[in-house]
C-alpha atoms as a PDB file:
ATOM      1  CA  UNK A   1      19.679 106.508 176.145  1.00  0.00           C
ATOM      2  CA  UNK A   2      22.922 107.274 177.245  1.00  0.00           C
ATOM      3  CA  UNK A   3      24.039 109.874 175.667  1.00  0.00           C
ATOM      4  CA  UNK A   4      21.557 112.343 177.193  1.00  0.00           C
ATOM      5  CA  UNK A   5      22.331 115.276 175.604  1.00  0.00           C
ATOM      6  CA  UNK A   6      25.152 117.557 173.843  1.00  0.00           C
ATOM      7  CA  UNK A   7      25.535 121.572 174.248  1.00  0.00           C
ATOM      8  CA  UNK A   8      28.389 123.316 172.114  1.00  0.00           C
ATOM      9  CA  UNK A   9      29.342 126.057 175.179  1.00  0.00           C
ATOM     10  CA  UNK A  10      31.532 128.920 175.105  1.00  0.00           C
ATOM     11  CA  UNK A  11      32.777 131.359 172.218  1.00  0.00           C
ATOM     12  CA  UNK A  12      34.871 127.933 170.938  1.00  0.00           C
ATOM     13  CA  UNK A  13      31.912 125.777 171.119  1.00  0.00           C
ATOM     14  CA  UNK A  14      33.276 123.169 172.611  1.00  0.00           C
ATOM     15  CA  UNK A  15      31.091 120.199 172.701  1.00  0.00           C
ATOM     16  CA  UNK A  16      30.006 119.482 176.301  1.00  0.00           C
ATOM     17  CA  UNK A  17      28.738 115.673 176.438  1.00  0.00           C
ATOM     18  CA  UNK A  18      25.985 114.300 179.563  1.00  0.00           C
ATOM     19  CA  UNK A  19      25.846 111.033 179.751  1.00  0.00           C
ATOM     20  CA  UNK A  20      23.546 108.790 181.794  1.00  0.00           C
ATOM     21  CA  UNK A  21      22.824 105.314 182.458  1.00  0.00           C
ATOM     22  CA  UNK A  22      20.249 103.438 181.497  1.00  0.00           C
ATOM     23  CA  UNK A  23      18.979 101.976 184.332  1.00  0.00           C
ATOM     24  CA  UNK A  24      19.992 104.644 186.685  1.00  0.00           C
ATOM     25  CA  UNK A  25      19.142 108.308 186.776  1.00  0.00           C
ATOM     26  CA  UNK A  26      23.251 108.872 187.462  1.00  0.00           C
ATOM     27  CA  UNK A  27      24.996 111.271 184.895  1.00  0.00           C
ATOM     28  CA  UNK A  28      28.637 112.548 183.869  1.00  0.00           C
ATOM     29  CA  UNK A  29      29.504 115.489 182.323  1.00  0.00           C
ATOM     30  CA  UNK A  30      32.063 115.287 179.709  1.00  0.00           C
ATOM     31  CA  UNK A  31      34.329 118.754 179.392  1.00  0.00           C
ATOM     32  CA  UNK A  32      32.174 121.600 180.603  1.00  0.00           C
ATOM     33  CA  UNK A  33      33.901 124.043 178.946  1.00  0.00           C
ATOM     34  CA  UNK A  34      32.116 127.393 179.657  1.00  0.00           C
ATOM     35  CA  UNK A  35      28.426 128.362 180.003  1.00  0.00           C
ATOM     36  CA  UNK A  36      28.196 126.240 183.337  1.00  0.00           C
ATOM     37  CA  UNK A  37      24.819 127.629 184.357  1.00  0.00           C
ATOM     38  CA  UNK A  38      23.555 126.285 181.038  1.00  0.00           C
ATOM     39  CA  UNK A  39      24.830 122.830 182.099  1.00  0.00           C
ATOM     40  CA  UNK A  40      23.362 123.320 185.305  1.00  0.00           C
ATOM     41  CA  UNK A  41      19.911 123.564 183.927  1.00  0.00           C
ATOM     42  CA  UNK A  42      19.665 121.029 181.222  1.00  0.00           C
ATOM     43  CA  UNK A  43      21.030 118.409 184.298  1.00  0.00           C
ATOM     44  CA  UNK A  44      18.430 119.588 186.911  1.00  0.00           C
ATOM     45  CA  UNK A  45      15.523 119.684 184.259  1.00  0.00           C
ATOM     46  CA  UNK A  46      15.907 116.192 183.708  1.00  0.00           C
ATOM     47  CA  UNK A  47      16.218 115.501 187.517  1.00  0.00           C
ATOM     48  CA  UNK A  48      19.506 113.385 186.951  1.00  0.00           C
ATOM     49  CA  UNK A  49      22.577 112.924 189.643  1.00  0.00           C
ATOM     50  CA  UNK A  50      25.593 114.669 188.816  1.00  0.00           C
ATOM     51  CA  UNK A  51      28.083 111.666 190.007  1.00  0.00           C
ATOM     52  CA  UNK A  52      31.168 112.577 187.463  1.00  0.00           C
ATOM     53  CA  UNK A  53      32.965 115.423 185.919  1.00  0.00           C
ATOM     54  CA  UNK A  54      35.558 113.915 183.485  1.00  0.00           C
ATOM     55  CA  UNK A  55      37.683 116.449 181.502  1.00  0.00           C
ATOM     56  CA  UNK A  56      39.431 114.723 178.548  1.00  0.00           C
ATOM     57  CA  UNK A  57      42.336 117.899 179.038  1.00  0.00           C
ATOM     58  CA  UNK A  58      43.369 120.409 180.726  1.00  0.00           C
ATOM     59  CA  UNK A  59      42.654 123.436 178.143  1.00  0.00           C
ATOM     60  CA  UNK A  60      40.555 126.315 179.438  1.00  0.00           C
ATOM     61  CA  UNK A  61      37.161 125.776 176.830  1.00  0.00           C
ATOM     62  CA  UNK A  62      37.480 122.101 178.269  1.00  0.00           C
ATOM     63  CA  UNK A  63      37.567 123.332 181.877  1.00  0.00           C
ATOM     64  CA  UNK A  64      36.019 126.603 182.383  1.00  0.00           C
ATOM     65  CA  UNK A  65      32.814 125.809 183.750  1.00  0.00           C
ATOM     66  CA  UNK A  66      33.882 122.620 185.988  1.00  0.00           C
ATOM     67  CA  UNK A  67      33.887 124.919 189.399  1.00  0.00           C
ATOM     68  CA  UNK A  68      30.520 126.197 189.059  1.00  0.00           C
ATOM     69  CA  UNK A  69      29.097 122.993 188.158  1.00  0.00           C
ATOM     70  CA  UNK A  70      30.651 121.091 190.782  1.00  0.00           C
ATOM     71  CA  UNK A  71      30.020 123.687 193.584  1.00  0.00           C
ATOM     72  CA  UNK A  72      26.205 123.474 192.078  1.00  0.00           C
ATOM     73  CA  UNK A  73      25.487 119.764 191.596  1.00  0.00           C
ATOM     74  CA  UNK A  74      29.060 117.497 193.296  1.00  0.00           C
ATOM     75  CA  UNK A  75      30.161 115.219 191.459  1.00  0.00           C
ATOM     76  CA  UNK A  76      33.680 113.636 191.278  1.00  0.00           C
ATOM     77  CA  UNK A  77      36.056 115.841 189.054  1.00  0.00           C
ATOM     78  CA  UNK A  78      38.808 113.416 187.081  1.00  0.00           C
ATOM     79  CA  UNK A  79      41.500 115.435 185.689  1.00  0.00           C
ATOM     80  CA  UNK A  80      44.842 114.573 184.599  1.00  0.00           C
ATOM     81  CA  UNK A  81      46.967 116.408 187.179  1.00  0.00           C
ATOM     82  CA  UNK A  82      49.347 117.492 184.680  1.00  0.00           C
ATOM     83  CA  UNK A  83      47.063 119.333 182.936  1.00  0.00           C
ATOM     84  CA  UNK A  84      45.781 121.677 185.485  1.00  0.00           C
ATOM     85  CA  UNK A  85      48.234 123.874 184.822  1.00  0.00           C
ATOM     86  CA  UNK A  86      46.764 124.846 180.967  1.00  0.00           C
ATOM     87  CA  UNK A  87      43.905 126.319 182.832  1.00  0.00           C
ATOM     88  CA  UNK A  88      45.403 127.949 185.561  1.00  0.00           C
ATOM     89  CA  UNK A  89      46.297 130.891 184.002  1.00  0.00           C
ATOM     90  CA  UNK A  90      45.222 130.977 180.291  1.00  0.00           C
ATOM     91  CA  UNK A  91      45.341 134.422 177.602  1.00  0.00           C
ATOM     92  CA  UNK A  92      42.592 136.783 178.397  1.00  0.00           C
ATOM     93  CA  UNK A  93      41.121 136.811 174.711  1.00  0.00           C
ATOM     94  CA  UNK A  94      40.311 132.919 175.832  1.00  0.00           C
ATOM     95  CA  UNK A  95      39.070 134.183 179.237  1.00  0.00           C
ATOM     96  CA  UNK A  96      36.347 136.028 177.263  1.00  0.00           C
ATOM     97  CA  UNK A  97      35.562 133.854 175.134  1.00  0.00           C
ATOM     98  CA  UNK A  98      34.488 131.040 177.395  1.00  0.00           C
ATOM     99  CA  UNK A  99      31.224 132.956 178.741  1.00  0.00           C
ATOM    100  CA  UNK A 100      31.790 131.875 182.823  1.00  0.00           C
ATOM    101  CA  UNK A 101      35.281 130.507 182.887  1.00  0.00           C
ATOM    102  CA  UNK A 102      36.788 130.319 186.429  1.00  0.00           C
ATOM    103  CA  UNK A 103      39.827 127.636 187.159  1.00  0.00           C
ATOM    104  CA  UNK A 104      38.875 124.244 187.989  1.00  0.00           C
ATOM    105  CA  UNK A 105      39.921 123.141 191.481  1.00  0.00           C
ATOM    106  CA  UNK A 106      41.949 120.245 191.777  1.00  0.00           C
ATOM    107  CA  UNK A 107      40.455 116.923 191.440  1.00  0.00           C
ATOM    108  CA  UNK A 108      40.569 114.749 194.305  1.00  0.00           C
ATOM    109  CA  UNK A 109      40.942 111.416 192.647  1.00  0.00           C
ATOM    110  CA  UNK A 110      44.203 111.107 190.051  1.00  0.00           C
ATOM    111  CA  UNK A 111      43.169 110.332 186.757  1.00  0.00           C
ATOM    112  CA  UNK A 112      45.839 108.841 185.820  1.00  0.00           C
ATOM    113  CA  UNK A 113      45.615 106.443 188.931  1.00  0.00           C
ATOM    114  CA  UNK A 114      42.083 105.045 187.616  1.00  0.00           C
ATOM    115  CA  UNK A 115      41.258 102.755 184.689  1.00  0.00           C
ATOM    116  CA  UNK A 116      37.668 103.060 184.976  1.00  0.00           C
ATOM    117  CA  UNK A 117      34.708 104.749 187.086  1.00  0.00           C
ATOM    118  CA  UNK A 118      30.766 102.938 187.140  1.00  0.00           C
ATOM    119  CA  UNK A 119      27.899 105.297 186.035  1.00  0.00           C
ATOM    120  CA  UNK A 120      24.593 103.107 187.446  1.00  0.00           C
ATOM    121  CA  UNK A 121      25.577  99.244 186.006  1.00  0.00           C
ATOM    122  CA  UNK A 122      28.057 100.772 183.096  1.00  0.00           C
ATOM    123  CA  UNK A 123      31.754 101.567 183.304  1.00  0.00           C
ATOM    124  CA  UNK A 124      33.244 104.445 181.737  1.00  0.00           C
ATOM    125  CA  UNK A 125      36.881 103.478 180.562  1.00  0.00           C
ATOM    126  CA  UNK A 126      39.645 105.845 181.056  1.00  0.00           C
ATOM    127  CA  UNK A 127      42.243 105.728 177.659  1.00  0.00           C
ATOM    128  CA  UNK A 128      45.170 107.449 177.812  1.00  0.00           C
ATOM    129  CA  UNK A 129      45.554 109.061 174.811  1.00  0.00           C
ATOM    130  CA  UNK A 130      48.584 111.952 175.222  1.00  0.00           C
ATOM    131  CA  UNK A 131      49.620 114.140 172.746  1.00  0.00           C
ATOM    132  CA  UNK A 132      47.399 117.343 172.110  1.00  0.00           C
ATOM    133  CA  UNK A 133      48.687 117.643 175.667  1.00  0.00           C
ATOM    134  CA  UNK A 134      50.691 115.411 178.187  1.00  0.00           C
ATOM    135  CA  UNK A 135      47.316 113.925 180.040  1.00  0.00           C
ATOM    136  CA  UNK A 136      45.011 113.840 177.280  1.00  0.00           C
ATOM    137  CA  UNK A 137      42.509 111.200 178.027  1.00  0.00           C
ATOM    138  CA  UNK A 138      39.753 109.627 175.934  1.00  0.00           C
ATOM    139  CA  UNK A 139      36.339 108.165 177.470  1.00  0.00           C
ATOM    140  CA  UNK A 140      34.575 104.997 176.291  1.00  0.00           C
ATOM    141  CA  UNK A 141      30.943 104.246 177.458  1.00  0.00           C
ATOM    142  CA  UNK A 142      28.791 101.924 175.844  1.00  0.00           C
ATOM    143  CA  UNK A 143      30.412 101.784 172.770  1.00  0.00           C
ATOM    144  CA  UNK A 144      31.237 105.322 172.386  1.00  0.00           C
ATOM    145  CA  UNK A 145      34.415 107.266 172.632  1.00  0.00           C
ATOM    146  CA  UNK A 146      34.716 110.970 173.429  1.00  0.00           C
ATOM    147  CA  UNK A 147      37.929 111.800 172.192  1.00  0.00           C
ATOM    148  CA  UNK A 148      37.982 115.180 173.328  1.00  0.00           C
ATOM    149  CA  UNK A 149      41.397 117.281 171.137  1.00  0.00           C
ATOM    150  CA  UNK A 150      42.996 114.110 170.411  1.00  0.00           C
ATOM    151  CA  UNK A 151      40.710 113.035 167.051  1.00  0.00           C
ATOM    152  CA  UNK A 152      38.027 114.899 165.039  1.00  0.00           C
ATOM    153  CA  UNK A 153      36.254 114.224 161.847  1.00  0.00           C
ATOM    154  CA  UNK A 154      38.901 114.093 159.386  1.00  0.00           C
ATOM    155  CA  UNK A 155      41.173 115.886 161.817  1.00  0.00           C
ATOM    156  CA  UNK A 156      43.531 115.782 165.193  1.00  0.00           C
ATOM    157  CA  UNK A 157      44.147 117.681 167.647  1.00  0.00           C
ATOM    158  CA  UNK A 158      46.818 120.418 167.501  1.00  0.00           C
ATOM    159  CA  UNK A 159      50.303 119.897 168.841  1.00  0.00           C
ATOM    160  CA  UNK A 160      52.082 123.101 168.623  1.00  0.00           C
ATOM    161  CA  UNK A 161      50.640 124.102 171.749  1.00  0.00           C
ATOM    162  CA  UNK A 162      52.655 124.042 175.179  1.00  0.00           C
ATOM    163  CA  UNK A 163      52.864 120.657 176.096  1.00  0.00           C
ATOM    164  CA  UNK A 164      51.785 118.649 172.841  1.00  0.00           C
ATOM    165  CA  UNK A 165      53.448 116.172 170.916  1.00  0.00           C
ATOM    166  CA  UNK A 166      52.803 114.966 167.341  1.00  0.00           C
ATOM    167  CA  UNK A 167      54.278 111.653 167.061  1.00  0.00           C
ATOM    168  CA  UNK A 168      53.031 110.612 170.811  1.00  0.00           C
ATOM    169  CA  UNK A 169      49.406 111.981 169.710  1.00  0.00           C
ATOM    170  CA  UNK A 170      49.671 109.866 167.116  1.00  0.00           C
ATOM    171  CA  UNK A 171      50.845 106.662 168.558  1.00  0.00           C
ATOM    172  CA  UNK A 172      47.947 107.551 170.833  1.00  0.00           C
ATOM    173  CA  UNK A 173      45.571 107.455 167.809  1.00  0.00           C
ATOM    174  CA  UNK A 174      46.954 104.249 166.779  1.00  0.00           C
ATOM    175  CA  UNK A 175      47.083 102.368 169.544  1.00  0.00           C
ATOM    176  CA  UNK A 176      44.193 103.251 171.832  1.00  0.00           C
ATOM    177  CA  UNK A 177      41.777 104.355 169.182  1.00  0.00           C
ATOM    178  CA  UNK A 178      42.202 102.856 165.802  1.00  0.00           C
ATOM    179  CA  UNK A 179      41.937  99.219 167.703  1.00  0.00           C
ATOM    180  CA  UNK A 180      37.939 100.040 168.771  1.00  0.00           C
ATOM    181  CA  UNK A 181      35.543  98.064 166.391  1.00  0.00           C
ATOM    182  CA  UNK A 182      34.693 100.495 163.432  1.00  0.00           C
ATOM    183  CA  UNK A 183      31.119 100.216 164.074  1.00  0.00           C
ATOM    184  CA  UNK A 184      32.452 102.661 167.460  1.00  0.00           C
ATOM    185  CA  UNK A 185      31.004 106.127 166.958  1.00  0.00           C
ATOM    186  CA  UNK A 186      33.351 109.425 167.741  1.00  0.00           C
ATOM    187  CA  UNK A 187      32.487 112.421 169.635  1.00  0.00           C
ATOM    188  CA  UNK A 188      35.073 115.040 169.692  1.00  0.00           C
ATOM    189  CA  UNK A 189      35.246 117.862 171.503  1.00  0.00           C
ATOM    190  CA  UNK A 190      34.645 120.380 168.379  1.00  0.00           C
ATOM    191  CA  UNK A 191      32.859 119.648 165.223  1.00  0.00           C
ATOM    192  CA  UNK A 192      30.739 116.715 164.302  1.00  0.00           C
ATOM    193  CA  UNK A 193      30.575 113.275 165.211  1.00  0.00           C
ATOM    194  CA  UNK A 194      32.117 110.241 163.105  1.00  0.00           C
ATOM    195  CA  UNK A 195      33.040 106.530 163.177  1.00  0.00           C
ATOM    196  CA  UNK A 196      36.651 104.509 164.170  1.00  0.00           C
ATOM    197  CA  UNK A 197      35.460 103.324 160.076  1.00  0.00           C
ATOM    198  CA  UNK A 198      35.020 106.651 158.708  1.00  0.00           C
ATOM    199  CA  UNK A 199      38.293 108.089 160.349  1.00  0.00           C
ATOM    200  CA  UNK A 200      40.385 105.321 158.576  1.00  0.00           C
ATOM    201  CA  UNK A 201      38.677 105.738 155.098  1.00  0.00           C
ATOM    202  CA  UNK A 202      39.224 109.109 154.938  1.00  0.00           C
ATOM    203  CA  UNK A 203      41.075 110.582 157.931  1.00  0.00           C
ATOM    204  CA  UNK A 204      44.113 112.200 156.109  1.00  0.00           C
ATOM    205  CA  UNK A 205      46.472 112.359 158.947  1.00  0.00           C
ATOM    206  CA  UNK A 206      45.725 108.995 159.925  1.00  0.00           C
ATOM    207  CA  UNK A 207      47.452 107.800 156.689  1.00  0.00           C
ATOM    208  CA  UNK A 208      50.467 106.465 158.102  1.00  0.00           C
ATOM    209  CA  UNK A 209      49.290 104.507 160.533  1.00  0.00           C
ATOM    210  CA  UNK A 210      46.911 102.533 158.089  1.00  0.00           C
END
């Protein structure tokens, strides 16, 4: 099954994503945003390998628990680079919020230098989808896309934050994600999942691009 399992961490429940291959007992961790200890436990209870930590942005409930995590289990970090910044010194109400946030460290591979990284026989694609912030990225694994801030059930990300940009976001939306089959479910960093098919019937910000 590869998606393994999904845990809404920290006071913004952020929804942190393992995913695993299916003939492999290799996993990724999609945005451990706070509560790493909890992360820690549900990937060492299933007696998986902790081979990627992909961050679709740089916002602190997206990034809070990578350190512990990594200095627990390994496991590559990919990060946009100019996104490390949102995390590096965010407000304290967010601090205590995110139940265990501490800075990420930098990653050592560029994200925006890859296209794709191989979990067991399966490659996770890398789609660059900024907007919510400059190196918002989206992931797409056997036939799923984690969109992270960038698109939510009959929502997008926010744009009025440092860094965001509403036309680029969505021009992002458009071209990287409305092109997926429809069948293609959505898992977003907040809130529930969807469909590419459900986001285009009924999306209301996605209007103009239809």
């Amino acid at each position: 099954m590869p998606l393994f399992s999904i845990l809404q961490v920290g006071g913004l429940q952020t929804n942190c994503y393992i995913i695993k291959s299916d003939d492999s007992n290799e996993c990724a961790v999609i945005d451990p945003g706070g509560e790493p200890q909890r992360v820690i436990d549900e990937v060492r209870s299933a007696e998986l390998e902790l081979k990627y930590i992909l961050c679709t942005h740089g916002h602190p409930d997206h990034t809070g628990g990578v350190k512990l995590l990594q200095e627990e289990l390994g496991g590559d970090l990919y990060l946009a680079f100019s996104d490390i910044k949102y995390s590096a010194q965010p407000p304290g109400w967010l601090v205590a919020a995110l139940d265990g946030f501490t800075p990420p460290p930098e990653p050592a591979t560029k994200l925006n230098s890859a296209v794709s990284v191989q979990l067991g026989s399966s490659d996770i694609l890398f789609l660059r989808t900024p907007g919510h912030t400059p190196g918002s990225t989206c992931f797409l694994f056997e036939e799923m896309v984690f969109t992270g801030d960038t698109l939510f059930k009959e929502s997008i990300g926010r744009h009025d934050l440092p860094g965001g940009d509403g036309k680029q976001e969505l021009e992002s939306i458009r071209d990287k994600l409305l092109v997926l089959p429809d069948q293609t479910p959505v898992l977003p960093g907040h809130g529930p999942s969807t469909t590419i098919a459900a986001e285009k019937a009924s999306n209301p910000f996605l209007a103009e691009l239809l």
